[in-house]
Protein backbone atom coordinates (compact mmCIF):
# COMPACT_ATOMS: atom_id res chain seq x y z
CA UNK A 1 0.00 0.00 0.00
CA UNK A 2 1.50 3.16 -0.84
CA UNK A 3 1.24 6.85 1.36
CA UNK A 4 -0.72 8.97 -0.11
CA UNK A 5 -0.66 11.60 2.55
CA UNK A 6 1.22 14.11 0.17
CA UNK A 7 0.36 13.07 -3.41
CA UNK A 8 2.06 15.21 -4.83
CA UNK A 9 5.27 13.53 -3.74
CA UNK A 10 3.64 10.34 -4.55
CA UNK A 11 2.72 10.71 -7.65
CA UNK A 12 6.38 12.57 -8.89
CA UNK A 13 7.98 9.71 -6.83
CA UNK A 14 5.95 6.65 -8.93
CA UNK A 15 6.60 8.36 -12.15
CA UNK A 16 10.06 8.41 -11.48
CA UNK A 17 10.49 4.69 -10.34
CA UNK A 18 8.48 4.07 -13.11
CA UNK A 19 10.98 6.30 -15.64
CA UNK A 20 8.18 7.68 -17.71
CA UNK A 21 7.95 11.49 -18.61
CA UNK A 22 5.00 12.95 -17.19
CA UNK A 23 3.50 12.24 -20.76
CA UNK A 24 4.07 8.67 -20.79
CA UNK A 25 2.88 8.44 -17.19
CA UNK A 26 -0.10 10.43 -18.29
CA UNK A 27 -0.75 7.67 -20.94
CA UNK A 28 -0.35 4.93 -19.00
CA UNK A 29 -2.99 6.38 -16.89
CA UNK A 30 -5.02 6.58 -20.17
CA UNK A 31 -5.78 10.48 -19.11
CA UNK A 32 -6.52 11.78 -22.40
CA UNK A 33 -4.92 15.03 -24.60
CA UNK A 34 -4.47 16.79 -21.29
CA UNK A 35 -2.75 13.81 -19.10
CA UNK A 36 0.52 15.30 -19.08
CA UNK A 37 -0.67 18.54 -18.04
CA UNK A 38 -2.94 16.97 -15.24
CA UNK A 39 0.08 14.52 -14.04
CA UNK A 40 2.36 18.35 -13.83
CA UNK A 41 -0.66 19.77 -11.41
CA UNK A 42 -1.04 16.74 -9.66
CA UNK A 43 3.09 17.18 -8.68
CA UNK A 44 2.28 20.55 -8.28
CA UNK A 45 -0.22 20.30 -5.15
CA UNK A 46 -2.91 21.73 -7.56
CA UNK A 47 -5.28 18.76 -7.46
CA UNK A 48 -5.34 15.42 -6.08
CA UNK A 49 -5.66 12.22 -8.04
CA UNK A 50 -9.02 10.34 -7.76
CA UNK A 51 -9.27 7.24 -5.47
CA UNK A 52 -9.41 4.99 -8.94
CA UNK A 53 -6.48 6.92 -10.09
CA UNK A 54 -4.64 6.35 -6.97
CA UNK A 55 -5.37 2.61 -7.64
CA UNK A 56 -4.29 2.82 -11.21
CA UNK A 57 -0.99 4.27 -10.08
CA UNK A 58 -0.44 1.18 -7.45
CA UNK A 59 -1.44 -1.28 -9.90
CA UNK A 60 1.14 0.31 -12.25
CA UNK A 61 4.15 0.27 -9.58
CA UNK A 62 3.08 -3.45 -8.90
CA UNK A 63 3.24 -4.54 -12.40
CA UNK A 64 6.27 -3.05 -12.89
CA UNK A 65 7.90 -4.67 -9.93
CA UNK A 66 7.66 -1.41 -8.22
C-alpha cells in the first residue's frame, strides 16, 4: 500500500520509479490530450488524483515490480 498523505510527492515519486515522462505516465494512466498537463498539477499540489487513479498508479508500480 502506498502513502498517499502528500500526493504530490507520490505521484512525482511513482513516475520516477516508473521512468516515464510525465507524458508517458499520463498515458499509462489513459488520461486523455491533457494527461501530461494533469500529471504536472497533480506534482504541483494543484489537485489530487481520484481514489481509482490512486489505484491505477499502485497497480502500475506493482506490475512493474515497483
Amino acid at each position: 500500500m502506498i502513502d498517499w498523505t502528500d500526493p504530490r510527492v507520490t505521484v512525482r515519486k511513482a513516475r520516477h520509479e516508473l521512468g516515464l515522462s510525465a507524458s508517458a505516465f499520463a498515458e499509462q494512466l489513459r488520461l486523455g490530450i491533457w494527461g501530461s498537463r494533469t500529471v504536472r498539477r497533480w506534482e504541483a499540489g494543484e489537485l489530487t488524483p481520484s481514489g481509482t487513479t490512486q489505484l491505477a498508479i499502485e497497480y502500475l508500480l506493482k506490475k512493474n515490480g515497483r
